[in-house]
N, C-alpha and C. Protein backbone atom coordinates (compact mmCIF):
# COMPACT_ATOMS: atom_id res chain seq x y z
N UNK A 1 -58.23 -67.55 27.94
CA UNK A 1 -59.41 -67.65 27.11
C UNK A 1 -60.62 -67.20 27.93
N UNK A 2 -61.43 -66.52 27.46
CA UNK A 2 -62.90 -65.94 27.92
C UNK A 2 -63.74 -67.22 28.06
N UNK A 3 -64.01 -67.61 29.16
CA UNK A 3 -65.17 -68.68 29.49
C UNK A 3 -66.63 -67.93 28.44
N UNK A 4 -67.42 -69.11 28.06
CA UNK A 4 -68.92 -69.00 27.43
C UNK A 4 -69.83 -68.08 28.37
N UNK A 5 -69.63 -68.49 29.24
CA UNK A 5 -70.48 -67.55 30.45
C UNK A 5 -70.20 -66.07 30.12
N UNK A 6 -68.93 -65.80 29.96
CA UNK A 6 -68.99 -64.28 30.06
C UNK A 6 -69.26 -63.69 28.58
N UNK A 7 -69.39 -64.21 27.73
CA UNK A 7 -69.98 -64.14 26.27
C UNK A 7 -71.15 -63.64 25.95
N UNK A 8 -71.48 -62.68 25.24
CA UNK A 8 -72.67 -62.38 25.11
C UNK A 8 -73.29 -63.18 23.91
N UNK A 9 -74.67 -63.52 24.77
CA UNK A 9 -75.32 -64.11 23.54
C UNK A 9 -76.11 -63.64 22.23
N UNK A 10 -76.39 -64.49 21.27
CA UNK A 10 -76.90 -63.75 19.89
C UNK A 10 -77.70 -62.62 20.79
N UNK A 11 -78.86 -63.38 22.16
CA UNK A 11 -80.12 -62.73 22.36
C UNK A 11 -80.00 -61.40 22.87
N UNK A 12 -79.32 -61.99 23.87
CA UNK A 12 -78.55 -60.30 24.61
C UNK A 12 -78.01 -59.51 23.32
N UNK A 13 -77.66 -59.68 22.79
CA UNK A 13 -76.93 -58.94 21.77
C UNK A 13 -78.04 -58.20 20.80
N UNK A 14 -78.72 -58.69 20.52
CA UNK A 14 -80.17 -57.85 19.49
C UNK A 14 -80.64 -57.55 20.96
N UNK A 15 -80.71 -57.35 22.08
CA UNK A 15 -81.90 -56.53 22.95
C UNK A 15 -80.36 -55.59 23.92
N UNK A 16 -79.63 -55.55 23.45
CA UNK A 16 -78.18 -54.42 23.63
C UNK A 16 -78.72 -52.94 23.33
N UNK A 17 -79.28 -52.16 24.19
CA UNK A 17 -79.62 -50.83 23.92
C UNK A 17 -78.88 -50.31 22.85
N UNK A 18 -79.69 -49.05 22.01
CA UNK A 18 -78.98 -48.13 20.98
C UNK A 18 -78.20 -47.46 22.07
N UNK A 19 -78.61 -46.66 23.03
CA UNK A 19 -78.08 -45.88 24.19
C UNK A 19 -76.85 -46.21 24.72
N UNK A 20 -76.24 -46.43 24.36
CA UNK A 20 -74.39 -46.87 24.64
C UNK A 20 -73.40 -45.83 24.42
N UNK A 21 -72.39 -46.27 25.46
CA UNK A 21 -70.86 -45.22 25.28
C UNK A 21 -70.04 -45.92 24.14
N UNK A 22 -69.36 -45.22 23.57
CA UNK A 22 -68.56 -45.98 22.24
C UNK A 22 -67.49 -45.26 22.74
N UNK A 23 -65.99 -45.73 22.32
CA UNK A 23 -64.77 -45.83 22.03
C UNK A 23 -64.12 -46.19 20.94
N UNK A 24 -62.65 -45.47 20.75
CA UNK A 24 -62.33 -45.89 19.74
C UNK A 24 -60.59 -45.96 19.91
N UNK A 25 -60.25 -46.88 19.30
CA UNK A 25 -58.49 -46.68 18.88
C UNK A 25 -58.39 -46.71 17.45
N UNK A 26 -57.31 -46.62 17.27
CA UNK A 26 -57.06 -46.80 15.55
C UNK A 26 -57.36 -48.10 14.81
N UNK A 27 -57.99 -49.09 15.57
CA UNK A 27 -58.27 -50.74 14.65
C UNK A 27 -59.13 -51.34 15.58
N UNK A 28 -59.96 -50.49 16.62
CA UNK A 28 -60.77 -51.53 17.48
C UNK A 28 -61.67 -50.55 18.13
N UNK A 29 -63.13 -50.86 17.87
CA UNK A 29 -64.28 -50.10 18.78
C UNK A 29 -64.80 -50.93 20.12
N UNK A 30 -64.46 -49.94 21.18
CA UNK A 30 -65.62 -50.49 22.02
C UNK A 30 -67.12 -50.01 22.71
N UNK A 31 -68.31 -50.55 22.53
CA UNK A 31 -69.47 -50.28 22.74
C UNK A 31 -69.99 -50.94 23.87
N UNK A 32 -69.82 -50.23 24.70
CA UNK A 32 -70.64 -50.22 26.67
C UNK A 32 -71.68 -50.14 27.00
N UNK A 33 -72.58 -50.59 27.74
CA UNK A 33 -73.76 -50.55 27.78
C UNK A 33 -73.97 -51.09 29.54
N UNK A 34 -73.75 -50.21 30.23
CA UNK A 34 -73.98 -50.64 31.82
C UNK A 34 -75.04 -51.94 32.04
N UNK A 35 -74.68 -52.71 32.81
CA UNK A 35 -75.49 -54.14 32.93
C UNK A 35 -75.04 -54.95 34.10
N UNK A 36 -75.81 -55.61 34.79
CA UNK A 36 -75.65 -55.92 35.90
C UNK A 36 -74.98 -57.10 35.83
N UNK A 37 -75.11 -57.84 34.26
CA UNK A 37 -74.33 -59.11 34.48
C UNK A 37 -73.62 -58.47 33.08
N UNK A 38 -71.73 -58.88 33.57
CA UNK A 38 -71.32 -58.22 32.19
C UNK A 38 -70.58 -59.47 31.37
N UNK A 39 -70.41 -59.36 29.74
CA UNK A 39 -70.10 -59.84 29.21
C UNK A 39 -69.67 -59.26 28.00
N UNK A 40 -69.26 -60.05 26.82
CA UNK A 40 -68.58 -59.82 25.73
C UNK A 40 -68.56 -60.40 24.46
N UNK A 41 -68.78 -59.64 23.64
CA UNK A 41 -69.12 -60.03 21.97
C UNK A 41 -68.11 -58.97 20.81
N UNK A 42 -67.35 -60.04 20.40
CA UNK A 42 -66.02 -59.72 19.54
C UNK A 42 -66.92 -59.66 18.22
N UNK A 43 -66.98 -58.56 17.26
CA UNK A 43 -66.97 -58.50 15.95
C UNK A 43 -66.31 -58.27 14.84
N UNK A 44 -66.06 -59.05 13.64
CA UNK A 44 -64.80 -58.87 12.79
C UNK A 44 -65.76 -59.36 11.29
N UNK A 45 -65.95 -58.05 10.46
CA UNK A 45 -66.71 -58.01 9.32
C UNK A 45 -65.95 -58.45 8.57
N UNK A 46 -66.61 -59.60 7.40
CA UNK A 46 -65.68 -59.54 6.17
C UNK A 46 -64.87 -58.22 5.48
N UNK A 47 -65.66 -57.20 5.69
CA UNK A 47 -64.68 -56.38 5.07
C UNK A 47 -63.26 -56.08 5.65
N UNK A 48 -63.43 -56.21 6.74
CA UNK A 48 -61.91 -56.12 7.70
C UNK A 48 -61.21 -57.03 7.38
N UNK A 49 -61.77 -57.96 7.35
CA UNK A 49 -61.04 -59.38 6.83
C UNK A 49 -61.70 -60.64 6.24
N UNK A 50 -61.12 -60.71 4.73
CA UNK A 50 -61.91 -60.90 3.84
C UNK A 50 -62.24 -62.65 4.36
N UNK A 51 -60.46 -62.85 4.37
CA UNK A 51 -60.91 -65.00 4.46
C UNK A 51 -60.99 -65.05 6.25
N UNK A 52 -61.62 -65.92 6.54
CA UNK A 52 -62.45 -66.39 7.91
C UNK A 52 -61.31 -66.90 8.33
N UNK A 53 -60.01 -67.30 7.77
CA UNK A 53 -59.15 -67.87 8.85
C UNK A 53 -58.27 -66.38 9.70
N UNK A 54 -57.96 -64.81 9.04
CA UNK A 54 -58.01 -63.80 9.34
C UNK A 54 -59.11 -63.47 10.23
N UNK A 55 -60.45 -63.45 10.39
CA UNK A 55 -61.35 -63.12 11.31
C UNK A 55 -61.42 -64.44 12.31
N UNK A 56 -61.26 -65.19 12.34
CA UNK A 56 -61.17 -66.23 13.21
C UNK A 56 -60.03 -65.92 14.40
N UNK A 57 -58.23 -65.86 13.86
CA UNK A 57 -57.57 -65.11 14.09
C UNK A 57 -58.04 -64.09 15.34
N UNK A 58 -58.31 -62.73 14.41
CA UNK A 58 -58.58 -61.39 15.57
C UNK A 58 -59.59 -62.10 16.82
N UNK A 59 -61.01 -62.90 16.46
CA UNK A 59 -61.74 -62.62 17.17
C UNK A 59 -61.05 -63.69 18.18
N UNK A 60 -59.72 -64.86 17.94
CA UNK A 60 -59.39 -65.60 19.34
C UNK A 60 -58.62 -64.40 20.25
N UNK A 61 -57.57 -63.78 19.16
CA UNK A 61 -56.79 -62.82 20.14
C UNK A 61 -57.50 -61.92 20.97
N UNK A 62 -58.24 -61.27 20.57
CA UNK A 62 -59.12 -60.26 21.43
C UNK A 62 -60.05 -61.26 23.03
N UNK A 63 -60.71 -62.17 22.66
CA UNK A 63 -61.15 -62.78 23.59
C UNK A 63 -59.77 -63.70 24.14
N UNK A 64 -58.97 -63.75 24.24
CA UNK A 64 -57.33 -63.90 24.73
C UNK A 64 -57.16 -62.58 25.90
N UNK A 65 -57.29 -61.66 25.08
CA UNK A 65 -57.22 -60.63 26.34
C UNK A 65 -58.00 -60.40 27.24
N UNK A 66 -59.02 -60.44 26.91
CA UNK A 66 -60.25 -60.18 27.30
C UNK A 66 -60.32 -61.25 28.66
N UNK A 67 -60.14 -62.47 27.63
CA UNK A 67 -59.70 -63.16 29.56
C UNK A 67 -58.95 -63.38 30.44
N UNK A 68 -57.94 -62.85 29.89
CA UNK A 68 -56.53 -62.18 30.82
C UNK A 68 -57.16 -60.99 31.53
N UNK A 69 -58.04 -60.56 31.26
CA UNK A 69 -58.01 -59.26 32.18
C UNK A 69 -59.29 -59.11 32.98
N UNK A 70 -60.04 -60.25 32.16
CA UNK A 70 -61.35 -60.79 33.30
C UNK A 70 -61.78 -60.28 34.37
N UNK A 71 -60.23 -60.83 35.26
CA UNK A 71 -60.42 -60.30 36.92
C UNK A 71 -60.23 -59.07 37.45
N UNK A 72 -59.57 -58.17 36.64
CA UNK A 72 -59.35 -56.61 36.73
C UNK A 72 -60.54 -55.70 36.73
N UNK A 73 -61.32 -56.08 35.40
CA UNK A 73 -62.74 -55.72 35.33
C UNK A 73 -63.69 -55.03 36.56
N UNK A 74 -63.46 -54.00 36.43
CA UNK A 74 -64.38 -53.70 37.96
C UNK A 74 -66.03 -52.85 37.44
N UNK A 75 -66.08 -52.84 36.27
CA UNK A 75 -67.61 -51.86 36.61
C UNK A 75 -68.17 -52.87 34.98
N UNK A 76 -69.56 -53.84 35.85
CA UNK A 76 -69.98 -54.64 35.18
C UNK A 76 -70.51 -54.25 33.33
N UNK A 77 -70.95 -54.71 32.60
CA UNK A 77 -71.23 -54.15 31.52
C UNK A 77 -71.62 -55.32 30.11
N UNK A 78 -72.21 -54.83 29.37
CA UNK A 78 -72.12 -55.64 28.23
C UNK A 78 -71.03 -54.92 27.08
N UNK A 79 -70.33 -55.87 26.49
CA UNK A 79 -69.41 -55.18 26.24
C UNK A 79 -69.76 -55.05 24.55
N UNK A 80 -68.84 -54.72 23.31
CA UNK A 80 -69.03 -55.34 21.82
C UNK A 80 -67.89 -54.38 21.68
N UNK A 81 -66.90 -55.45 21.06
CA UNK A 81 -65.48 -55.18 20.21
C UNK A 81 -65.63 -55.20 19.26
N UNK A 82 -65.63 -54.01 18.00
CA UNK A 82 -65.54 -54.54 16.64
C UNK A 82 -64.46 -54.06 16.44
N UNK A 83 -63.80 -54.94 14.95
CA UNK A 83 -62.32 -54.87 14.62
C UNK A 83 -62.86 -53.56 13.61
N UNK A 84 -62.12 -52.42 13.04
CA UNK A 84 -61.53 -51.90 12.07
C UNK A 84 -60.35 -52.03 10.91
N UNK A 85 -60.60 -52.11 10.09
CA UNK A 85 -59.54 -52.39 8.69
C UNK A 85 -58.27 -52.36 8.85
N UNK A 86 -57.36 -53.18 9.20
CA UNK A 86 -55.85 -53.26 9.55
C UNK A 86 -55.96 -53.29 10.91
N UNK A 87 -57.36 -54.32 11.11
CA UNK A 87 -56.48 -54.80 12.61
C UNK A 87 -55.97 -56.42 12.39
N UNK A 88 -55.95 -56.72 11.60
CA UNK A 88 -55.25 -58.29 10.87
C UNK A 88 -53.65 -58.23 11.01
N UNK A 89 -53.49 -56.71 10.82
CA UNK A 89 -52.05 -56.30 10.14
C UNK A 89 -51.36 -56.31 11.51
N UNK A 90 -52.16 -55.88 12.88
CA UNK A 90 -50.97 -55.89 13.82
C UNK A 90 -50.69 -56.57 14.71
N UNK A 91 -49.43 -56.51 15.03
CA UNK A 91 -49.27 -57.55 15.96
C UNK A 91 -49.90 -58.19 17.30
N UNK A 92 -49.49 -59.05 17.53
CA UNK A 92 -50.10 -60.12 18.99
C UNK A 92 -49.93 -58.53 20.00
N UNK A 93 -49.06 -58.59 20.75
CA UNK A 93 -48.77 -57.57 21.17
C UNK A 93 -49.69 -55.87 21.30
N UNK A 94 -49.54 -55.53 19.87
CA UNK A 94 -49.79 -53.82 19.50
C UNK A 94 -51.38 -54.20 19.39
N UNK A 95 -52.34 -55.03 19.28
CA UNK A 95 -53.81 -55.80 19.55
C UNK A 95 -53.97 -55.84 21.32
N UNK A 96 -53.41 -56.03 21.42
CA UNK A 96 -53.08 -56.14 23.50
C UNK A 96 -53.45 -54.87 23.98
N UNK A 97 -51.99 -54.41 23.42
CA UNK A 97 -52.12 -52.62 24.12
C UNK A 97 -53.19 -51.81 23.60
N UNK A 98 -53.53 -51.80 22.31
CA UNK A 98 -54.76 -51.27 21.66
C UNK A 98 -56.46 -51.24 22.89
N UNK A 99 -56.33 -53.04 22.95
CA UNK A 99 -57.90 -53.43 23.90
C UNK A 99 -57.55 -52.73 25.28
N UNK A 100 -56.19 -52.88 25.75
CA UNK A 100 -56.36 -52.66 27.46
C UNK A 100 -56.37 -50.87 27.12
N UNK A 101 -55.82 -50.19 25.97
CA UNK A 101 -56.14 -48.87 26.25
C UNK A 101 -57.96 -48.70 25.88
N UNK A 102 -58.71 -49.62 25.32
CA UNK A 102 -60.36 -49.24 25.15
C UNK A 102 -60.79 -49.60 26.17
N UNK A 103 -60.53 -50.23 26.89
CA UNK A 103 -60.80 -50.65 28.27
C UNK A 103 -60.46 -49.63 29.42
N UNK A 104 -59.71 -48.80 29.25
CA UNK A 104 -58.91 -47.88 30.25
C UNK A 104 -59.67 -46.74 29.53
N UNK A 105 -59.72 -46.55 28.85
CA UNK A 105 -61.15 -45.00 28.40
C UNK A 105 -62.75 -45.32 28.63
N UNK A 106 -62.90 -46.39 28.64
CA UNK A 106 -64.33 -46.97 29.05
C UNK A 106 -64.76 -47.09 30.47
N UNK A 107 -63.62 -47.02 31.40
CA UNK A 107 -63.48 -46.98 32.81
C UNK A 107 -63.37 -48.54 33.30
N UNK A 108 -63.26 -49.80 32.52
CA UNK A 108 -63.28 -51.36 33.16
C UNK A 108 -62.20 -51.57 33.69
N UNK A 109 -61.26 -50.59 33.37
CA UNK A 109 -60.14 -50.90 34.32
C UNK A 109 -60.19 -50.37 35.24
């Protein structure tokens, strides 16, 4: 699990530059923003998933990985995961490999 600390807050999050690198896989964006203290903010729109126990769901698994891989992390950053439409649909697993490959095009690995 991702400790609170490494979480980005609401505040950080509205003062998150437009100026960011984006990524993409087929069910998950990631948006980079170089920063000296780094952290992380999971997003999952109703439209991706309509009932909150589905977005509740994605946003534990993703911050699941996210702190599995914590210590790998080498080039600091603010981070923002948003889910895309049928990321409910896949597995524990194929959600795993998805984040560590947005992570491996973003350079945090």
């Amino acid at each position: 699990m991702l400790p609170k600390s490494k979480r980005v807050s609401k505040d950080a999050f509205k003062k998150t530059p437009i100026q960011n690198k984006v990524f993409h896989s087929p069910h998950f964006t990631l948006r980079s923003t170089p920063s000296s203290v780094d952290g992380f903010a999971v997003l999952v729109s109703k439209k991706v998933a309509p009932k909150a126990v589905l977005r509740n769901k994605i946003r534990r698994r993703v911050y699941s990985f996210v702190g599995a891989t914590l210590s790998d992390i080498k080039n600091p950053a603010k981070n923002i995961i948003s889910a895309k439409s049928g990321a409910g649909t896949l597995s524990f697993e194929m959600q795993r490999v998805e984040i560590l490959e947005l992570f491996k095009k973003a350079g945090l690995l």
